[in-house]
PDB file of N, CA and C in Angstrom:
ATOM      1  N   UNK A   1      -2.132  -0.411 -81.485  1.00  0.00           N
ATOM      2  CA  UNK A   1      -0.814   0.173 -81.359  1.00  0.00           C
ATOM      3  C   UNK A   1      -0.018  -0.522 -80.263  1.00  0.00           C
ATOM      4  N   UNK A   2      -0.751  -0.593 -79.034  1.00  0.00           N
ATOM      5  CA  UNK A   2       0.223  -1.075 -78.093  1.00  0.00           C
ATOM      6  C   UNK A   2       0.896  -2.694 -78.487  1.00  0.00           C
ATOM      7  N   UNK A   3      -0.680  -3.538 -79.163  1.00  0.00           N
ATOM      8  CA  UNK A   3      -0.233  -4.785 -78.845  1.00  0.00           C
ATOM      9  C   UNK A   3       1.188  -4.769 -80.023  1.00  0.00           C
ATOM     10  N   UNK A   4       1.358  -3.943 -81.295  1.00  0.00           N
ATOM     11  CA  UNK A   4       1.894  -3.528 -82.128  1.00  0.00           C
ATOM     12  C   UNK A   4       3.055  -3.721 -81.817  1.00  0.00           C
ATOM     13  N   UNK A   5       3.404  -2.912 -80.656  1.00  0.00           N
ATOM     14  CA  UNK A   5       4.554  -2.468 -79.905  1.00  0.00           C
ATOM     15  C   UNK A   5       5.123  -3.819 -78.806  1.00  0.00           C
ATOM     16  N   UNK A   6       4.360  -4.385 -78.540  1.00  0.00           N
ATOM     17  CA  UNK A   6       4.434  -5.558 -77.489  1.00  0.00           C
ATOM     18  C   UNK A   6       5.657  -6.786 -78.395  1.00  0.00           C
ATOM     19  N   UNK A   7       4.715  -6.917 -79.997  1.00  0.00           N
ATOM     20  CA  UNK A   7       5.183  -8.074 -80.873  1.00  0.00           C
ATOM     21  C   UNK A   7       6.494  -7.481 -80.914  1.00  0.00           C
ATOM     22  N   UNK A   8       7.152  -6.177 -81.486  1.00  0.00           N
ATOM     23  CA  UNK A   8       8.242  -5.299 -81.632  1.00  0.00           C
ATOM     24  C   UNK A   8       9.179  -6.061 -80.107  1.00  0.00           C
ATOM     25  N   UNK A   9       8.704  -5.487 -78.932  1.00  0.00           N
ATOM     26  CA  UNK A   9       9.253  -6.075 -77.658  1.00  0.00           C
ATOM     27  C   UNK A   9      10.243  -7.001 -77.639  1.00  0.00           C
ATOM     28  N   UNK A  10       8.569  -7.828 -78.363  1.00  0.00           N
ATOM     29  CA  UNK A  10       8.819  -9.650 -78.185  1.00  0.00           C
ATOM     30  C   UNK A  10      10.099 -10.363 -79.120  1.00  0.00           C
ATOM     31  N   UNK A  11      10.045  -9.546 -79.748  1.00  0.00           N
ATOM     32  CA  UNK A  11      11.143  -9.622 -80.759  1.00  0.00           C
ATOM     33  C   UNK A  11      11.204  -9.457 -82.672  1.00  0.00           C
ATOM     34  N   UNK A  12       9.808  -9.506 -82.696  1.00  0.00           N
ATOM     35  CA  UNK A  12       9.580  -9.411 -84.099  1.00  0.00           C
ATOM     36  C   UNK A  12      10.371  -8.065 -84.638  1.00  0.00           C
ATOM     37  N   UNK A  13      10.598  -8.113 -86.009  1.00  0.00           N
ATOM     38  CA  UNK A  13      10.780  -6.940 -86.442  1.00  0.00           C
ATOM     39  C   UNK A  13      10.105  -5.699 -86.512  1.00  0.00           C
ATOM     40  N   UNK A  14      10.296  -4.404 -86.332  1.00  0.00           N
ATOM     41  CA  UNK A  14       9.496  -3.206 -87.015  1.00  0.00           C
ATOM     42  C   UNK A  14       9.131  -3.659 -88.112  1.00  0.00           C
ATOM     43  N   UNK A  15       9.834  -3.854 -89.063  1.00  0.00           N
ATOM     44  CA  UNK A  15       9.359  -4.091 -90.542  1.00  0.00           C
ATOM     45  C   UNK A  15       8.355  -5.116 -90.577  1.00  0.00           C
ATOM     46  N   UNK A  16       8.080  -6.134 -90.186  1.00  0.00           N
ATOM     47  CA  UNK A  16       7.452  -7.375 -90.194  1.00  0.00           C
ATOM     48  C   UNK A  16       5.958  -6.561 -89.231  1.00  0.00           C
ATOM     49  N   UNK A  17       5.805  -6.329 -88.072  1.00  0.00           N
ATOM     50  CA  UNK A  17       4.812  -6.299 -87.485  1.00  0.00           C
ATOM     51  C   UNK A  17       4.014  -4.631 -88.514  1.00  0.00           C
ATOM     52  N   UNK A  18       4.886  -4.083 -89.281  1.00  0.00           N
ATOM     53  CA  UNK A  18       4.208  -2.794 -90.030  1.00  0.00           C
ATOM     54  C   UNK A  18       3.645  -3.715 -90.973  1.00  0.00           C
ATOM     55  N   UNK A  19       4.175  -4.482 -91.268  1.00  0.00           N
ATOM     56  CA  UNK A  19       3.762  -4.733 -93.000  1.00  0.00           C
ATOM     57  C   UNK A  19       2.238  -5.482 -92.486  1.00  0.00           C
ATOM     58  N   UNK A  20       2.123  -6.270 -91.701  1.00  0.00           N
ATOM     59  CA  UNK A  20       1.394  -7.069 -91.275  1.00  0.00           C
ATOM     60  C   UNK A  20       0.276  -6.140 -90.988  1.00  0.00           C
ATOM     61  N   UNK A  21       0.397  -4.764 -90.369  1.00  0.00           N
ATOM     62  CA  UNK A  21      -0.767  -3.891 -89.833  1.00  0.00           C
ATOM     63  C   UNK A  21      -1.109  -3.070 -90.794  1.00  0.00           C
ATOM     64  N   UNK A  22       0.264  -3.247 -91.612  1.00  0.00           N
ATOM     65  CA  UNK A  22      -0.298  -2.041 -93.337  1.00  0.00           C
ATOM     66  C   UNK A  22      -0.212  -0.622 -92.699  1.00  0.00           C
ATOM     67  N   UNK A  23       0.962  -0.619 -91.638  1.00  0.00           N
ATOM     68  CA  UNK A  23       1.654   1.139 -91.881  1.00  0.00           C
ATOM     69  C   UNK A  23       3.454   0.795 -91.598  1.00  0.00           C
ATOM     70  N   UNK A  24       4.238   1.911 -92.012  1.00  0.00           N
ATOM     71  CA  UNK A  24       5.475   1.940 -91.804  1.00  0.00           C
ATOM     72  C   UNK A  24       6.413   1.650 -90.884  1.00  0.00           C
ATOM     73  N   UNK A  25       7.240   1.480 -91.369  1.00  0.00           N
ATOM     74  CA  UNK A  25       8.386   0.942 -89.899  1.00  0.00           C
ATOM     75  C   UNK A  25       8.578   2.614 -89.176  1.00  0.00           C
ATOM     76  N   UNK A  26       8.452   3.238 -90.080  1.00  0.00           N
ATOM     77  CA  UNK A  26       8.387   5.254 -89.133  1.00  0.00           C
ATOM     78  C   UNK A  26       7.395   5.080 -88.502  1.00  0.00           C
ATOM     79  N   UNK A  27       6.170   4.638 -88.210  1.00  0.00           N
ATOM     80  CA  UNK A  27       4.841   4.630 -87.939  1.00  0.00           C
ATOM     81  C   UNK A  27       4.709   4.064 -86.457  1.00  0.00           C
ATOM     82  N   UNK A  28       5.996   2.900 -86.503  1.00  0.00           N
ATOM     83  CA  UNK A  28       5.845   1.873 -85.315  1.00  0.00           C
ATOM     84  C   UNK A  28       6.695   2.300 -84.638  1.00  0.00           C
ATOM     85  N   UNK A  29       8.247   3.018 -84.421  1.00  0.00           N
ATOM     86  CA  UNK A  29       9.273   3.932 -84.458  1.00  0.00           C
ATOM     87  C   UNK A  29       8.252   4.989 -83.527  1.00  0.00           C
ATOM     88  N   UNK A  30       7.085   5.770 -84.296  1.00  0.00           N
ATOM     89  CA  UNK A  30       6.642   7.223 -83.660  1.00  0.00           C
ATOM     90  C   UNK A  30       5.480   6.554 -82.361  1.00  0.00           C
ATOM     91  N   UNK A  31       4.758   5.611 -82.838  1.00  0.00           N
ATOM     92  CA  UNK A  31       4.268   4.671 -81.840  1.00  0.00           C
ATOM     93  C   UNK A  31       5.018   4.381 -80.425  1.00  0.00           C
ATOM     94  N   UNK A  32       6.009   3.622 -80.289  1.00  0.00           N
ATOM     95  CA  UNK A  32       6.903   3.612 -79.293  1.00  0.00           C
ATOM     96  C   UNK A  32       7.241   5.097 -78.779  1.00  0.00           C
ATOM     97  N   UNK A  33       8.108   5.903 -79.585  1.00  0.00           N
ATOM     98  CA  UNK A  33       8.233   7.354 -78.907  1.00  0.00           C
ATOM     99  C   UNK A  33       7.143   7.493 -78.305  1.00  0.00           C
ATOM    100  N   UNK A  34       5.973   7.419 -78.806  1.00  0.00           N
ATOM    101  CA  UNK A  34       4.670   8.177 -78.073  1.00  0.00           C
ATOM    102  C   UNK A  34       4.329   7.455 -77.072  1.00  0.00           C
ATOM    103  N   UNK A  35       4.156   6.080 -77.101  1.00  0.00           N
ATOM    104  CA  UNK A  35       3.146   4.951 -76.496  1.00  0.00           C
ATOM    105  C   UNK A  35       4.054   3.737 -75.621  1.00  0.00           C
ATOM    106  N   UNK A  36       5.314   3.389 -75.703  1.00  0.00           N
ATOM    107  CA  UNK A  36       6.320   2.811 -75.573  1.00  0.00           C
ATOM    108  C   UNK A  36       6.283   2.734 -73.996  1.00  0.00           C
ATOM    109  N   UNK A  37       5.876   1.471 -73.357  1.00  0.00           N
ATOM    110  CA  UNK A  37       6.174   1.336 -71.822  1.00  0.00           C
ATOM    111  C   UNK A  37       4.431   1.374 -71.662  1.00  0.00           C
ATOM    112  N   UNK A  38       3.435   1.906 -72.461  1.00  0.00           N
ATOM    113  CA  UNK A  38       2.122   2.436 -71.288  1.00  0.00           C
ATOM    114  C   UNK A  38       1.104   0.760 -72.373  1.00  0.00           C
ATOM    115  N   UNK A  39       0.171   0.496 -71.034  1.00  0.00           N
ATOM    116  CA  UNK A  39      -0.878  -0.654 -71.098  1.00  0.00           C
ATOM    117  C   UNK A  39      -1.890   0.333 -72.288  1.00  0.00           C
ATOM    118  N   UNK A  40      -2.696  -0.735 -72.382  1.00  0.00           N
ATOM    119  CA  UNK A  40      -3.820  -0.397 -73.685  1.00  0.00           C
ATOM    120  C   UNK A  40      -4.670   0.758 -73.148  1.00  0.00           C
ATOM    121  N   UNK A  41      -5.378   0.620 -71.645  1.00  0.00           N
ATOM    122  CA  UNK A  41      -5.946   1.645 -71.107  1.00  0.00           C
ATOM    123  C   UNK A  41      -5.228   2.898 -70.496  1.00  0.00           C
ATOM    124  N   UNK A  42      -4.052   2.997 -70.400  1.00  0.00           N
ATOM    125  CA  UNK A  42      -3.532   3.995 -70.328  1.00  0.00           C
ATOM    126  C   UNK A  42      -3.270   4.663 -71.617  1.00  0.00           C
ATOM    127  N   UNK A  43      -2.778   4.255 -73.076  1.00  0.00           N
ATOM    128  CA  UNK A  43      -2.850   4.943 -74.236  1.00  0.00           C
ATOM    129  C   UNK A  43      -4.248   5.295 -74.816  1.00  0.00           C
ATOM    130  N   UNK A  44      -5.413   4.728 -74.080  1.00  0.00           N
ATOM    131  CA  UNK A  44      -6.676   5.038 -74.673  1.00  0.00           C
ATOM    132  C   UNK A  44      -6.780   6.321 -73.472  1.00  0.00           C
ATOM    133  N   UNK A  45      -6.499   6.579 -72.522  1.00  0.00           N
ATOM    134  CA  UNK A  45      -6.714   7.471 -71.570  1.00  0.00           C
ATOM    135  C   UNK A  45      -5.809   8.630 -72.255  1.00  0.00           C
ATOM    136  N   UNK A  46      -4.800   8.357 -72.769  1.00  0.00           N
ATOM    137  CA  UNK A  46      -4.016   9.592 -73.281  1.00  0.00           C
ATOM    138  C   UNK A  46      -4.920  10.318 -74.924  1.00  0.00           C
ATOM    139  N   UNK A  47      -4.687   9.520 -75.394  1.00  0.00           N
ATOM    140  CA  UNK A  47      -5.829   9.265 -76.389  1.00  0.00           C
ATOM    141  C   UNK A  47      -6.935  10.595 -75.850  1.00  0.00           C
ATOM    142  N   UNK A  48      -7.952   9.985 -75.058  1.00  0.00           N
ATOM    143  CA  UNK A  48      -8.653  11.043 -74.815  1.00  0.00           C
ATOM    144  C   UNK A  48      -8.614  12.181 -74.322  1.00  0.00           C
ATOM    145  N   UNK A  49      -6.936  12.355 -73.263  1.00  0.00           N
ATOM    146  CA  UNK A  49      -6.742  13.801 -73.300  1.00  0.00           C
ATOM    147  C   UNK A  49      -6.257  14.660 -74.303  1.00  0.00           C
ATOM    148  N   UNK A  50      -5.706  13.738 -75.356  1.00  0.00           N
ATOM    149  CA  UNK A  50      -5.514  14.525 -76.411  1.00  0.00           C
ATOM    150  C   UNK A  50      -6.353  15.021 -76.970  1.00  0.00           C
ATOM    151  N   UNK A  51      -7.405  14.657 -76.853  1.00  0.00           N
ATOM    152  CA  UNK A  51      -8.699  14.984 -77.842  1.00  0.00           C
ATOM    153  C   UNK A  51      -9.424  16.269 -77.118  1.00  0.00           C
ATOM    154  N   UNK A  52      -9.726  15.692 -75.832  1.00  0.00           N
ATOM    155  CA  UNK A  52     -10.215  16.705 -75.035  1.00  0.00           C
ATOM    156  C   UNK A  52      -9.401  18.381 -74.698  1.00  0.00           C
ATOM    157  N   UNK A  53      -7.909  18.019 -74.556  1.00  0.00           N
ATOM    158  CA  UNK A  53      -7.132  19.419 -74.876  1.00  0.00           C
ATOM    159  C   UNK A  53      -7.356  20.440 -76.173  1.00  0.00           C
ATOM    160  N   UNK A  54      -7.545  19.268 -77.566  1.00  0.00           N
ATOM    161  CA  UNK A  54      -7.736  19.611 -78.337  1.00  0.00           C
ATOM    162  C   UNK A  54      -9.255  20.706 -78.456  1.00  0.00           C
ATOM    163  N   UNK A  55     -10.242  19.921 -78.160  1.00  0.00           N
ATOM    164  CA  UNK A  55     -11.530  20.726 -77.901  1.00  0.00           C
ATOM    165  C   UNK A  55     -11.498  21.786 -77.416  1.00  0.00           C
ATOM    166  N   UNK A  56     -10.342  21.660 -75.807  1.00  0.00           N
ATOM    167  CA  UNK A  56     -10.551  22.958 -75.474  1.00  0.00           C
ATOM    168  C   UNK A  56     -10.317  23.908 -76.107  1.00  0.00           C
ATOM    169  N   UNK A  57      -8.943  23.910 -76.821  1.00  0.00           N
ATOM    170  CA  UNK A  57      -7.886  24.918 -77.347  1.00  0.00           C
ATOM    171  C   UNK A  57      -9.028  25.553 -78.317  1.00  0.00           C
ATOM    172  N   UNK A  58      -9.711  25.089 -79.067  1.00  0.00           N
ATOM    173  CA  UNK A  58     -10.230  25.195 -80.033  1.00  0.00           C
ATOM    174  C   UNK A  58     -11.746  26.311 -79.734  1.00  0.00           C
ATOM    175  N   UNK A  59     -12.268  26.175 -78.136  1.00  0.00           N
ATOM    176  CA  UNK A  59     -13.109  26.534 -77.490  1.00  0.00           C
ATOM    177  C   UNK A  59     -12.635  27.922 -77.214  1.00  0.00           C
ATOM    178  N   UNK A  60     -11.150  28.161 -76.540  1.00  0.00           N
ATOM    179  CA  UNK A  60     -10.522  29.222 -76.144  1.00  0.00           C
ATOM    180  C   UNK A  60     -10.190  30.332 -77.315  1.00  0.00           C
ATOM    181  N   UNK A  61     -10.009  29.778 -78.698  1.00  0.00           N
ATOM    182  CA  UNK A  61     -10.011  30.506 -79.802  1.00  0.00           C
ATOM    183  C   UNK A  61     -10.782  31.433 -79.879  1.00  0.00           C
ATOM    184  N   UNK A  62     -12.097  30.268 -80.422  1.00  0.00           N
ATOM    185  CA  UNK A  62     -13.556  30.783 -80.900  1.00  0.00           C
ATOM    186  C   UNK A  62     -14.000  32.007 -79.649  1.00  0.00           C
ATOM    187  N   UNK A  63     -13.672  31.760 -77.908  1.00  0.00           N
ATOM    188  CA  UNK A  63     -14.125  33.069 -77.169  1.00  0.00           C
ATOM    189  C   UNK A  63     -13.022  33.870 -77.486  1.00  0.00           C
ATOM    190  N   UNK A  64     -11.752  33.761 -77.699  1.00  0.00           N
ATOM    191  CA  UNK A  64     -10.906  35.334 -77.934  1.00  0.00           C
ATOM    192  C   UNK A  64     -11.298  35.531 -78.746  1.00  0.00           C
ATOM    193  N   UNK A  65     -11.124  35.303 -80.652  1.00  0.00           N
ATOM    194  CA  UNK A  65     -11.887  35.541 -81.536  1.00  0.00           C
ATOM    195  C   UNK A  65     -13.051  36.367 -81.377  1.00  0.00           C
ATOM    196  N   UNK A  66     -14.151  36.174 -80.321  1.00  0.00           N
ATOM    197  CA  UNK A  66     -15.307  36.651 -80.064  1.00  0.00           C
ATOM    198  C   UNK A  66     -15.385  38.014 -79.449  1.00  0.00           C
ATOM    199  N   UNK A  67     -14.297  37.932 -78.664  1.00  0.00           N
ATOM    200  CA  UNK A  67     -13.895  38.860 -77.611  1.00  0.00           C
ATOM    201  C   UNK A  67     -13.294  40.055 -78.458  1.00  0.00           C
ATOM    202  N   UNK A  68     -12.152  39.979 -79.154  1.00  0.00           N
ATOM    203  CA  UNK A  68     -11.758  40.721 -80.467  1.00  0.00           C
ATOM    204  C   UNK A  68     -12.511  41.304 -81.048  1.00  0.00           C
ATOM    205  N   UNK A  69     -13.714  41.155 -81.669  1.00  0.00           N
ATOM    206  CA  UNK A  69     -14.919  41.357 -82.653  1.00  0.00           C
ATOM    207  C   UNK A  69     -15.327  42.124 -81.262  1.00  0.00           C
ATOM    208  N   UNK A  70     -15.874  41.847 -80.438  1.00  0.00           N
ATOM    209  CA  UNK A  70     -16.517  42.972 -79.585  1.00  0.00           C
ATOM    210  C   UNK A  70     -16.242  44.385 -79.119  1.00  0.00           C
ATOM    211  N   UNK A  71     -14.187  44.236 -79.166  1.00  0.00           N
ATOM    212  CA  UNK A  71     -13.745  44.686 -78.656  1.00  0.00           C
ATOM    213  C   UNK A  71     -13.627  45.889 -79.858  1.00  0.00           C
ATOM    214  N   UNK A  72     -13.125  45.435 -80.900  1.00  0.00           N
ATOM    215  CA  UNK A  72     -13.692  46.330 -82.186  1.00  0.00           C
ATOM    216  C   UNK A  72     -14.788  47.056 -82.493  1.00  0.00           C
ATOM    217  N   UNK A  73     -15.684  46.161 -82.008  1.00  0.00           N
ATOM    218  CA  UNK A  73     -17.192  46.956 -82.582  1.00  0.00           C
ATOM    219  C   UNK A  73     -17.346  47.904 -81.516  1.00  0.00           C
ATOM    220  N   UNK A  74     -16.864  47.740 -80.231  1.00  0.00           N
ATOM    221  CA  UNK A  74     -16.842  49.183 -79.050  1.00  0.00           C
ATOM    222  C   UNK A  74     -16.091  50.434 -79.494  1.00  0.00           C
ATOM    223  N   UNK A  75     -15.120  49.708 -80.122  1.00  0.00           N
ATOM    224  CA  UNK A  75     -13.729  51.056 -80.489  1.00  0.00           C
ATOM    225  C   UNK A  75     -14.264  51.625 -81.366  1.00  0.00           C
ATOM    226  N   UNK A  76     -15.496  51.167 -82.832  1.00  0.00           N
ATOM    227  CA  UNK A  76     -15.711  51.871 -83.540  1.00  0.00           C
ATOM    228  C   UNK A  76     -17.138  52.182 -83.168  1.00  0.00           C
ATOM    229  N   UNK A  77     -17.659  51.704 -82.382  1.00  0.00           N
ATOM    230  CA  UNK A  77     -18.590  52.990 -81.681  1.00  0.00           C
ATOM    231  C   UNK A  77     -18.691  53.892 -81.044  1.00  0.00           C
ATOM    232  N   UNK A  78     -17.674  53.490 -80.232  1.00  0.00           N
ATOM    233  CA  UNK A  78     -17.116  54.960 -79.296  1.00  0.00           C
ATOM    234  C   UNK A  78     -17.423  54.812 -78.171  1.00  0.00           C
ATOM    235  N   UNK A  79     -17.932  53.784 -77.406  1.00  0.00           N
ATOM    236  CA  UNK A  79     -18.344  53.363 -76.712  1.00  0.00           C
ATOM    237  C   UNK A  79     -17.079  53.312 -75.713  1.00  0.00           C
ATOM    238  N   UNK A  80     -15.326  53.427 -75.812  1.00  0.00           N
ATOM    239  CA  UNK A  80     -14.751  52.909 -75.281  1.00  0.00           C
ATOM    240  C   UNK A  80     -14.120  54.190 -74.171  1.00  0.00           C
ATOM    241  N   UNK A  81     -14.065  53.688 -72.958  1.00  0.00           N
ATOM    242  CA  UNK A  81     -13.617  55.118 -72.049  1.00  0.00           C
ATOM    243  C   UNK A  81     -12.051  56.016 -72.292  1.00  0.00           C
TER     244      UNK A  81
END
C-alpha cells in the first residue's frame, strides 16, 4: 500500500499504479485517506492496532453478553435483593 501510494506521489497515475496492483483507483483514493504521509512501519503498526482494538471490542462483548445471561438467570431465581 504505502509503496502504492509513494508511485501515486511520484507522479504516476491512480489508474495506472491500480491496474498494475489489480485493485481500483477508489482503492488507492481510500489508501491515501487512510495511509497517506505514514512510512511502511508505521502503517504496519496501525495495522496492528486495528486488529488488536478489534480483539478487544470483541472480548468486551462476549463478557457483557456473559454478564447479561447471569444477570437473568439471578432475576429468575430470585436470588436478586
Amino acid at each position: 500500500m504505502i509503496g502504492a501510494l509513494q508511485q501515486v506521489d511520484a507522479g504516476r497515475s491512480a489508474a495506472d499504479v491500480g491496474r498494475e496492483l489489480g485493485v481500483s483507483t477508489h482503492t488507492i483514493y481510500a489508501w491515501r485517506a487512510k495511509y497517506g504521509g505514514m512510512k511502511g512501519n508505521e502503517a504496519q503498526e496501525a495495522k496492528q492496532l486495528r486488529e488488536e482494538n478489534g480483539r478487544l471490542k470483541k472480548m468486551l462483548a462476549d463478557v457483557m453478553l456473559d454478564k447479561d445471561m447471569l444477570q437473568s438467570v439471578i432475576r429468575k431465581s430470585g436470588w436478586s435483593s
